[in-house]
PDB file of N, CA and C in Angstrom:
ATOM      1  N   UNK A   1       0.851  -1.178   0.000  1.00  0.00           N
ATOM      2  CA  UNK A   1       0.000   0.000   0.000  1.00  0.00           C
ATOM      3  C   UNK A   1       0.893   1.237   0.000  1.00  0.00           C
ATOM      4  N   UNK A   2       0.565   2.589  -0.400  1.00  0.00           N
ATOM      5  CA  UNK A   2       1.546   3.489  -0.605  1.00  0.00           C
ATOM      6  C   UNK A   2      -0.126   4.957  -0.325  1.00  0.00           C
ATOM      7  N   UNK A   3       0.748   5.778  -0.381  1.00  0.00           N
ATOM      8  CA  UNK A   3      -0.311   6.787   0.222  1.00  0.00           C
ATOM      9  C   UNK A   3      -1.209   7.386  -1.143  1.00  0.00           C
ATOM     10  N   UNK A   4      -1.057   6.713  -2.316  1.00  0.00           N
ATOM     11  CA  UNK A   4      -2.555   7.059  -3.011  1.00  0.00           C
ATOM     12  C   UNK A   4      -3.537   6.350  -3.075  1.00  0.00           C
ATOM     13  N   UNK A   5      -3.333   5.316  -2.274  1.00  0.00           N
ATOM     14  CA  UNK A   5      -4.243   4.098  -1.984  1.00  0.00           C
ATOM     15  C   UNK A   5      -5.343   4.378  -0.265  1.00  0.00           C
ATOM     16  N   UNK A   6      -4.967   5.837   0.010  1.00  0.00           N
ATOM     17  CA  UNK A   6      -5.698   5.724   1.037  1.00  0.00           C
ATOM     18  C   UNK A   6      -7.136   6.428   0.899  1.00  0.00           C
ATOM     19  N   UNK A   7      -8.069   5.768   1.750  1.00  0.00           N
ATOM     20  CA  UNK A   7      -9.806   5.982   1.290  1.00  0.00           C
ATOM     21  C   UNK A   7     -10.106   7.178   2.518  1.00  0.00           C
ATOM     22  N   UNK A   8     -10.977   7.961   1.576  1.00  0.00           N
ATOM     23  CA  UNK A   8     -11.539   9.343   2.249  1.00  0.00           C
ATOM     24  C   UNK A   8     -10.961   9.208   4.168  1.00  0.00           C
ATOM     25  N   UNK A   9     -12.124   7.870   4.302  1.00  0.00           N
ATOM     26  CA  UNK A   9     -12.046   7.899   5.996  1.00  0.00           C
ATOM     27  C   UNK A   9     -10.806   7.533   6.288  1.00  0.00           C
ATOM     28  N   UNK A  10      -9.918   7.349   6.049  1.00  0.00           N
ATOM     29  CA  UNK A  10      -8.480   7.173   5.973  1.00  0.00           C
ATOM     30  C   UNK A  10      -7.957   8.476   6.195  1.00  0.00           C
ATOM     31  N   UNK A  11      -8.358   9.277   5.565  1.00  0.00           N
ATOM     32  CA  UNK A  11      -7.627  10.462   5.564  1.00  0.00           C
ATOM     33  C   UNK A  11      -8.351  11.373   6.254  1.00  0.00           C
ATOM     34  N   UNK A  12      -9.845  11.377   6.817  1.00  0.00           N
ATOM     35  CA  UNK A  12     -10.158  11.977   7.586  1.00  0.00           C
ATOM     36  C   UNK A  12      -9.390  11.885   9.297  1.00  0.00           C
ATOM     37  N   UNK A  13      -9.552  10.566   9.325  1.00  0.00           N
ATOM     38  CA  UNK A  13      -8.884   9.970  10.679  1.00  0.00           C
ATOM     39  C   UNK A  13      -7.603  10.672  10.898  1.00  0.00           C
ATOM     40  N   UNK A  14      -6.626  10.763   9.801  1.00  0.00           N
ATOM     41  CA  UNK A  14      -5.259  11.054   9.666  1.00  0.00           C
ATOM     42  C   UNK A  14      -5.769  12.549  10.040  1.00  0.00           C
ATOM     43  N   UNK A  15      -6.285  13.635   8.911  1.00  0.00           N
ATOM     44  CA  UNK A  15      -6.361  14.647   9.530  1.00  0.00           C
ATOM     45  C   UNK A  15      -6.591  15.258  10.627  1.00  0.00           C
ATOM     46  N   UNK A  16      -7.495  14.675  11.763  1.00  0.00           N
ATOM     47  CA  UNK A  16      -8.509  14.560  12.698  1.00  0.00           C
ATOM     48  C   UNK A  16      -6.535  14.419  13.733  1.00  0.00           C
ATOM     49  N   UNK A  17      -6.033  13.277  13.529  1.00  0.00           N
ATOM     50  CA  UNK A  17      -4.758  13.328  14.645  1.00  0.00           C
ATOM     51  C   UNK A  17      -4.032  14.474  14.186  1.00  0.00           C
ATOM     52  N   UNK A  18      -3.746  14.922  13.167  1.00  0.00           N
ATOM     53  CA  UNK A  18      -2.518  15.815  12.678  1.00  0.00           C
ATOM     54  C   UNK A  18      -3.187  16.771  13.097  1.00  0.00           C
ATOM     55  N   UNK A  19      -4.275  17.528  12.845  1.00  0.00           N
ATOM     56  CA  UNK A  19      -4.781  18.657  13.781  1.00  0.00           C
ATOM     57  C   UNK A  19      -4.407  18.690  15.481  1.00  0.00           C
ATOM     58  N   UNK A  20      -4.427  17.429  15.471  1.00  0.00           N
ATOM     59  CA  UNK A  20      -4.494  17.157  17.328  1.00  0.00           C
ATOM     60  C   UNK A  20      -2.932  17.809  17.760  1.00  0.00           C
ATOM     61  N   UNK A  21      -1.867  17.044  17.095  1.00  0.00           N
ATOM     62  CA  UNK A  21      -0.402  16.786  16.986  1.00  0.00           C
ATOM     63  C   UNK A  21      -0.611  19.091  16.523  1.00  0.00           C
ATOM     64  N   UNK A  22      -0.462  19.355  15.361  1.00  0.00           N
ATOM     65  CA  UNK A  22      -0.147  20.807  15.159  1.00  0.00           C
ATOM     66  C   UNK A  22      -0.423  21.519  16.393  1.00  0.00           C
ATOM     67  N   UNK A  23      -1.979  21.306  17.039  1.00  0.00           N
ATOM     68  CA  UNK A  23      -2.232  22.400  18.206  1.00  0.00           C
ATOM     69  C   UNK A  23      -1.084  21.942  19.753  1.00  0.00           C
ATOM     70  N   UNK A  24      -0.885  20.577  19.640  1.00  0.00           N
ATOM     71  CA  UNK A  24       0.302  20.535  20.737  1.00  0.00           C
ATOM     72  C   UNK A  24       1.333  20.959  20.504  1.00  0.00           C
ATOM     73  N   UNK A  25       1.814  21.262  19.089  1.00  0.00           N
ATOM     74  CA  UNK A  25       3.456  21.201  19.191  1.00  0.00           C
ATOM     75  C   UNK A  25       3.138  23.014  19.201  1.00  0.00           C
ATOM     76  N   UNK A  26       1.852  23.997  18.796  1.00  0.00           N
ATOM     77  CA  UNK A  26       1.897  25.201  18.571  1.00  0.00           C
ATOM     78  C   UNK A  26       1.880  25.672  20.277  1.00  0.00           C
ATOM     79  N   UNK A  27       1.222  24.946  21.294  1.00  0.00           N
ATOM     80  CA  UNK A  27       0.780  25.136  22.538  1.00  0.00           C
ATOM     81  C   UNK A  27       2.421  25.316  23.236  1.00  0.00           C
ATOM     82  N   UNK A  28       2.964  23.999  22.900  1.00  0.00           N
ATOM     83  CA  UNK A  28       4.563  23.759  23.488  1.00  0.00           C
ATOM     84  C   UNK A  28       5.166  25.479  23.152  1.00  0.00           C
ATOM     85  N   UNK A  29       5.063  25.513  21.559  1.00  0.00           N
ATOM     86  CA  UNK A  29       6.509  26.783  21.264  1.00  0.00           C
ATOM     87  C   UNK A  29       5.479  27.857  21.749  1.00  0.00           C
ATOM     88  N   UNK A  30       4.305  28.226  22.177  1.00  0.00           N
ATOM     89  CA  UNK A  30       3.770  29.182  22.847  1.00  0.00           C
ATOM     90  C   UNK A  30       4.226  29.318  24.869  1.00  0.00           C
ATOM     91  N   UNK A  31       4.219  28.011  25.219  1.00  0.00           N
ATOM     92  CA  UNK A  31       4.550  27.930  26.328  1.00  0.00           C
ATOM     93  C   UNK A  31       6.183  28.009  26.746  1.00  0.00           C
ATOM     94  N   UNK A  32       6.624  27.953  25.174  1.00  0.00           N
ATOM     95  CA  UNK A  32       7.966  28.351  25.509  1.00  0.00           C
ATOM     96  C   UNK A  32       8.925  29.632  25.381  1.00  0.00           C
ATOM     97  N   UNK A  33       7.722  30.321  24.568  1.00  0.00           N
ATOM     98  CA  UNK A  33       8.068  31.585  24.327  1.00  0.00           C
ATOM     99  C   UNK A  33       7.398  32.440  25.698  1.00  0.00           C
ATOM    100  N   UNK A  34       6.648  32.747  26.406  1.00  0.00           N
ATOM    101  CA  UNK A  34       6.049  33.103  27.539  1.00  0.00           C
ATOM    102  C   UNK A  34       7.137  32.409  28.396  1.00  0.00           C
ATOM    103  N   UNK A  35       8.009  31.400  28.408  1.00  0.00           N
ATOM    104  CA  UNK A  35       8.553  31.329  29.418  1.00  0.00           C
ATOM    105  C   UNK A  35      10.038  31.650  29.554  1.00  0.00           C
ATOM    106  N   UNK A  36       9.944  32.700  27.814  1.00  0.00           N
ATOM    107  CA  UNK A  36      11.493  33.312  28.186  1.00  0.00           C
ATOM    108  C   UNK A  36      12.777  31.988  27.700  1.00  0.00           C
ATOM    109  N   UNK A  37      12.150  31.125  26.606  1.00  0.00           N
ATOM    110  CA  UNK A  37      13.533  30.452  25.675  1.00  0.00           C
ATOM    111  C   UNK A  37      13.551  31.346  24.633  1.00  0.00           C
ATOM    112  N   UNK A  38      15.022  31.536  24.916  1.00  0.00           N
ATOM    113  CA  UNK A  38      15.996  31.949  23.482  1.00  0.00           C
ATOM    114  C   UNK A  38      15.289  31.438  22.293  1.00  0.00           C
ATOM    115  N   UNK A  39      15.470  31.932  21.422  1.00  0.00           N
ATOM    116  CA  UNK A  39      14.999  31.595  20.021  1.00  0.00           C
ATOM    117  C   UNK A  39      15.885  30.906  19.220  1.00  0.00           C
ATOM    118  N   UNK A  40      17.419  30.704  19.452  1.00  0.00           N
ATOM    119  CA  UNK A  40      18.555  29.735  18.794  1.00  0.00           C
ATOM    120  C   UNK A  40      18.060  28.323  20.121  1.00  0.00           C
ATOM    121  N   UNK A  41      17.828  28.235  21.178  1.00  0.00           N
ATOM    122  CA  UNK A  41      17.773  27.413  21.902  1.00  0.00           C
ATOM    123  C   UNK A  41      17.255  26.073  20.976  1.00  0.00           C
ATOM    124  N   UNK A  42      18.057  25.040  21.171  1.00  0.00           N
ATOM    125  CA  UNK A  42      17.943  23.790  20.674  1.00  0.00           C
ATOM    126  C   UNK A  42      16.490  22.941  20.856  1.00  0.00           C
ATOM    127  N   UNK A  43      15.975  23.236  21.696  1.00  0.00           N
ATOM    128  CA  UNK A  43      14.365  22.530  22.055  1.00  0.00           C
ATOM    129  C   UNK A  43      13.623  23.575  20.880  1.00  0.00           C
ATOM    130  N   UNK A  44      13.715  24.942  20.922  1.00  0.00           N
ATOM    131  CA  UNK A  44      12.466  25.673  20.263  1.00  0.00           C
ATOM    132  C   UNK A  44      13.045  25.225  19.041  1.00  0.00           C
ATOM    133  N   UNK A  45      14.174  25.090  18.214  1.00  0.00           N
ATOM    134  CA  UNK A  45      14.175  25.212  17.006  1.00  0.00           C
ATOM    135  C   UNK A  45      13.736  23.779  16.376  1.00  0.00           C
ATOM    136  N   UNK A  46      13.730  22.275  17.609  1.00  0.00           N
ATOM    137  CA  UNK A  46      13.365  21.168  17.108  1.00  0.00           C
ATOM    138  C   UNK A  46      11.629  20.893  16.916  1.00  0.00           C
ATOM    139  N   UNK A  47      10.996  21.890  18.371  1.00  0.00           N
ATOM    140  CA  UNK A  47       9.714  22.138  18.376  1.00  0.00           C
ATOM    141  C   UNK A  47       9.117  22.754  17.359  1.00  0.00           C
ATOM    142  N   UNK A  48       9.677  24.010  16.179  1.00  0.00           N
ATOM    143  CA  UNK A  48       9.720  24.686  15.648  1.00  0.00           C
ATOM    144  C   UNK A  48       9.535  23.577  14.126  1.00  0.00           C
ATOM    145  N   UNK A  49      10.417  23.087  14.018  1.00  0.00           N
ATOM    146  CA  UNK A  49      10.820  21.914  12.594  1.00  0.00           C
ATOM    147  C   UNK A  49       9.382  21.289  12.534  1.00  0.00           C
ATOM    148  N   UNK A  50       8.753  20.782  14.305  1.00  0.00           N
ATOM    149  CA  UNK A  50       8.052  19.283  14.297  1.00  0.00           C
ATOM    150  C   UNK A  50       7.030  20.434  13.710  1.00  0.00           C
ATOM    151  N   UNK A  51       6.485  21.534  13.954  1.00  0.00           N
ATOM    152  CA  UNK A  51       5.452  21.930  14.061  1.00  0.00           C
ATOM    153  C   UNK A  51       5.271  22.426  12.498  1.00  0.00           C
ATOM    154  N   UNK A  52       6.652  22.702  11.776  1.00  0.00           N
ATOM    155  CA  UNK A  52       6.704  23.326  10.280  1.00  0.00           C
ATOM    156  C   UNK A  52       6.067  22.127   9.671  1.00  0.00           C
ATOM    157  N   UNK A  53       7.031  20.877   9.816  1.00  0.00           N
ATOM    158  CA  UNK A  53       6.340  19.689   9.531  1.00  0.00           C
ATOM    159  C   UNK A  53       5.129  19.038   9.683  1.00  0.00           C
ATOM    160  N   UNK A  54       4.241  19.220  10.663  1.00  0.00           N
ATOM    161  CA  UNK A  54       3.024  18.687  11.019  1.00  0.00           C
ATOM    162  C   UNK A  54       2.548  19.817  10.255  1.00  0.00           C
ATOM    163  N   UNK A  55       2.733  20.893   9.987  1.00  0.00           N
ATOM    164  CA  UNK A  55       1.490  21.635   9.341  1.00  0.00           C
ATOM    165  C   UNK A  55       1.893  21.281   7.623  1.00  0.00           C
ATOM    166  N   UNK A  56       3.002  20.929   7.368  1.00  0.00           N
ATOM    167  CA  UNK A  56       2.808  20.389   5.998  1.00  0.00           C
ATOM    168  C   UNK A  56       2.390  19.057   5.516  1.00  0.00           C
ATOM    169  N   UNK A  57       1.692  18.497   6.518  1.00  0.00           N
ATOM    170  CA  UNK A  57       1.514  16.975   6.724  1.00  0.00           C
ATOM    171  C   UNK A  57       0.024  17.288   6.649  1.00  0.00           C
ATOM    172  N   UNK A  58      -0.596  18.110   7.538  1.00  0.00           N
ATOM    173  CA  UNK A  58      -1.686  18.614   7.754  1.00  0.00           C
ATOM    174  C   UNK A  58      -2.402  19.248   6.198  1.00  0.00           C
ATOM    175  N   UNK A  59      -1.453  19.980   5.424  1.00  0.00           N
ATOM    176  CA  UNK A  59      -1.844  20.455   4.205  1.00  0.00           C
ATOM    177  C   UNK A  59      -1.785  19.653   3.254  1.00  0.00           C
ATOM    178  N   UNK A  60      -0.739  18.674   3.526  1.00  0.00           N
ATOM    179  CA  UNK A  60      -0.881  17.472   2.478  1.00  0.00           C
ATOM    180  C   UNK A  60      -2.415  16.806   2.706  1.00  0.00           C
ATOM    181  N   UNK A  61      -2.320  15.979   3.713  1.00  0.00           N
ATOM    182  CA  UNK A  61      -3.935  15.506   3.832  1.00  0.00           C
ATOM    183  C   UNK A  61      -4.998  16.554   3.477  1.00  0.00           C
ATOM    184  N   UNK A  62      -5.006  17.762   3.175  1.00  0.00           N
ATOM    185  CA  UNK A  62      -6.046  18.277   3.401  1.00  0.00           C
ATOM    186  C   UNK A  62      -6.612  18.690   1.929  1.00  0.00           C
ATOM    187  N   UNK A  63      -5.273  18.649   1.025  1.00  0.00           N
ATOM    188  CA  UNK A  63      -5.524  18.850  -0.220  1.00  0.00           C
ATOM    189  C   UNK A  63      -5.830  17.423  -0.941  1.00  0.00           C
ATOM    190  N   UNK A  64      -4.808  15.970  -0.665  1.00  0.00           N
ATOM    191  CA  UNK A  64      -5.762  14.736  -0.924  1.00  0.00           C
ATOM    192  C   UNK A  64      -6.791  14.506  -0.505  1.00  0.00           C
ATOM    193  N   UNK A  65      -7.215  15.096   0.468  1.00  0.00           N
ATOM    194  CA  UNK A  65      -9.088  14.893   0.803  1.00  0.00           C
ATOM    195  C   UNK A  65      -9.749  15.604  -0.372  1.00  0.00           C
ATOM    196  N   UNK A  66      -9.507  16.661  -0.627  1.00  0.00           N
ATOM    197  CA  UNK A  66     -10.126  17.502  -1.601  1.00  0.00           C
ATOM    198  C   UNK A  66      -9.913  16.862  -3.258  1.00  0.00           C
ATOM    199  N   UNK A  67      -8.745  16.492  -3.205  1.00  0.00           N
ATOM    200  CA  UNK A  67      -8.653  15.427  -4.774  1.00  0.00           C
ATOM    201  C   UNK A  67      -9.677  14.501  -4.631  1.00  0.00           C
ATOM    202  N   UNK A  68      -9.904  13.273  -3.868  1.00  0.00           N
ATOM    203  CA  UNK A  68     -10.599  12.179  -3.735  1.00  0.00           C
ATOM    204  C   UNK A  68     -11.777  12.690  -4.034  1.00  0.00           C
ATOM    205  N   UNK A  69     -12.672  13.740  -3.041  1.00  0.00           N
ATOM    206  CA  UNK A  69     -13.536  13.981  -2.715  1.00  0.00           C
ATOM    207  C   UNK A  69     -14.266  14.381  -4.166  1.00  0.00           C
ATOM    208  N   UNK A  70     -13.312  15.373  -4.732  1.00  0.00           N
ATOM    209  CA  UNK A  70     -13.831  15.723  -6.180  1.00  0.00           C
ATOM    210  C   UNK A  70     -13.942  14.487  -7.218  1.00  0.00           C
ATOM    211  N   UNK A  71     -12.932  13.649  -7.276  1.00  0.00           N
ATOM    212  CA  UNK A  71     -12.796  12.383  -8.095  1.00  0.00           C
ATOM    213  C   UNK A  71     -14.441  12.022  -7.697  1.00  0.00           C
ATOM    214  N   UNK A  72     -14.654  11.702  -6.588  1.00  0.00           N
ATOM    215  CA  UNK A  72     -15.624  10.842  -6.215  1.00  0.00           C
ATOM    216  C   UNK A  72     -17.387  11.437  -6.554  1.00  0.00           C
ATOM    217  N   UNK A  73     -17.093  12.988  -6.452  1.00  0.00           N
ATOM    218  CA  UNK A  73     -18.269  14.060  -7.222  1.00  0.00           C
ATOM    219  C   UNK A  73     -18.632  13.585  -8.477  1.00  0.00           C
ATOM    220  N   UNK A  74     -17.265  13.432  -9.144  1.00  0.00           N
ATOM    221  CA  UNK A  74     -17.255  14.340 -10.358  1.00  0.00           C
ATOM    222  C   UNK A  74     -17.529  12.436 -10.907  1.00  0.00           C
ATOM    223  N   UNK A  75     -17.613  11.643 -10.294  1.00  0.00           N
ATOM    224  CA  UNK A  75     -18.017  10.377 -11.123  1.00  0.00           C
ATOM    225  C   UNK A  75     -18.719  10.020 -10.703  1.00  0.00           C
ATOM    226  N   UNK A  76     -19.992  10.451  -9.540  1.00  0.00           N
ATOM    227  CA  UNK A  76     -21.120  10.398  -9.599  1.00  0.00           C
ATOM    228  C   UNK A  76     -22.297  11.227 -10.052  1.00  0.00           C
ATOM    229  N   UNK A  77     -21.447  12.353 -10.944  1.00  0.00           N
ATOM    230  CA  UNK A  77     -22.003  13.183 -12.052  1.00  0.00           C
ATOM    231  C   UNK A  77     -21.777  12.952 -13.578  1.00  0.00           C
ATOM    232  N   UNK A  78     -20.929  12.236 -13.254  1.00  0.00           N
ATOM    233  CA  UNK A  78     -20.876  12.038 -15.254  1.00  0.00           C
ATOM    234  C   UNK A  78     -22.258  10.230 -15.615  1.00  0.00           C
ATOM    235  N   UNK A  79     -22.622  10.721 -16.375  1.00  0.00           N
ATOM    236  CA  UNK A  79     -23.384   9.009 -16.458  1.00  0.00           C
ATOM    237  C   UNK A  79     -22.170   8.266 -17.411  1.00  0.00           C
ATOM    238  N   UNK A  80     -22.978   6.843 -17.522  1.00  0.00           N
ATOM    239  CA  UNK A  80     -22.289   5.917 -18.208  1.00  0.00           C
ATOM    240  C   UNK A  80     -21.483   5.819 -19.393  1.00  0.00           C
ATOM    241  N   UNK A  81     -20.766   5.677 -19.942  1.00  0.00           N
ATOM    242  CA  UNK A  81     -20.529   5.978 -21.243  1.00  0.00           C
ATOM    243  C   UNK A  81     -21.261   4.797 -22.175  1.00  0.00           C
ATOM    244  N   UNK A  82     -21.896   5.350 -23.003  1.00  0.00           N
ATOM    245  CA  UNK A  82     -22.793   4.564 -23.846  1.00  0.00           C
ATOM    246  C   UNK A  82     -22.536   4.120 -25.376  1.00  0.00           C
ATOM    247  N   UNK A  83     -22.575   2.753 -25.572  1.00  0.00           N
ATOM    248  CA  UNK A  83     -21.968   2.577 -27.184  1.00  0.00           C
ATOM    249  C   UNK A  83     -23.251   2.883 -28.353  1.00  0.00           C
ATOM    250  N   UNK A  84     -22.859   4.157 -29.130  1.00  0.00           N
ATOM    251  CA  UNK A  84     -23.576   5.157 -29.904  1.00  0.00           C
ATOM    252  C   UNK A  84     -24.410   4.179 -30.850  1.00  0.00           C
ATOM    253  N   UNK A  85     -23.746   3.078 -31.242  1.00  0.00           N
ATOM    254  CA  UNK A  85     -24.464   2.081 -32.538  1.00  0.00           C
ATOM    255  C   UNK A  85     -25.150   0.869 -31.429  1.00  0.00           C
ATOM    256  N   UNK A  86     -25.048   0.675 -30.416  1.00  0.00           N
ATOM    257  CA  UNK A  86     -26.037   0.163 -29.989  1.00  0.00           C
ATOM    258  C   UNK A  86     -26.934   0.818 -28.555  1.00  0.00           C
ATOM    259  N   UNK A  87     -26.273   1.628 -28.236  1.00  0.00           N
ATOM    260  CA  UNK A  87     -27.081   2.203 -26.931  1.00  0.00           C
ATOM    261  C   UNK A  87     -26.845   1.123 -25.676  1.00  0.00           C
ATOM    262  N   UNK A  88     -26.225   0.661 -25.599  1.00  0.00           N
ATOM    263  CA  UNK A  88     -25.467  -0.739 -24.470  1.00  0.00           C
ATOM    264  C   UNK A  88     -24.478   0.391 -23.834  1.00  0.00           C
ATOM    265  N   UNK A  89     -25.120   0.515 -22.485  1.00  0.00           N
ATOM    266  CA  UNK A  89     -23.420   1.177 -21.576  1.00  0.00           C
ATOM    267  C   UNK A  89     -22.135  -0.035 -21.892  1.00  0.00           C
ATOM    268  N   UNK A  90     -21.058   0.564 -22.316  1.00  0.00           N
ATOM    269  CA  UNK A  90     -19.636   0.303 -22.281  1.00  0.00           C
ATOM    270  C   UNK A  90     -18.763   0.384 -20.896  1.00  0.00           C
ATOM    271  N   UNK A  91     -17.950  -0.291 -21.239  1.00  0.00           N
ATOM    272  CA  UNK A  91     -17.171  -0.768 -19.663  1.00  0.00           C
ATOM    273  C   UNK A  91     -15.926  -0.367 -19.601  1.00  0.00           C
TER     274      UNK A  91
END
């Protein structure tokens, strides 16, 4: 399995934790800035990475939800394709 194989609720679930994960790691570098860490300090800049990362993890899922979702519209709007010399849907 590889990640274009994953189904809507797949990726809802995923989004649903990665939201969870972004607001902790944003809570951490908030609680660490109020508490007076340096900004080169080695914890904020790793807290800093996880959190750059979870929000591009977060935008990844959020734009494959929106691919699927349309795929899945947009082919329960087109009808069948139909063979013109006999009127028999084609496969």
């Amino acid at each position: 399995m590889d990640s274009s194989e994953l189904t809507l609720e797949q990726i809802e679930v995923l989004l649903e934790q990665e939201l969870a994960s972004l607001g902790r790691y944003a809570q951490l570098a908030k609680r660490m800035r109020e508490r007076g860490f340096p900004g080169d300090d080695e914890l904020v800049r790793f807290v800093e990475r996880a959190r750059a990362a979870s929000q591009d993890l977060r935008m990844w899922l959020h734009y494959r939800y929106g691919e699927l979702k349309y795929r899945q519209s947009s082919l329960k709007m087109c009808p069948p394709a139909v063979n013109p010399s006999s009127g028999e849907p084609t496969e």
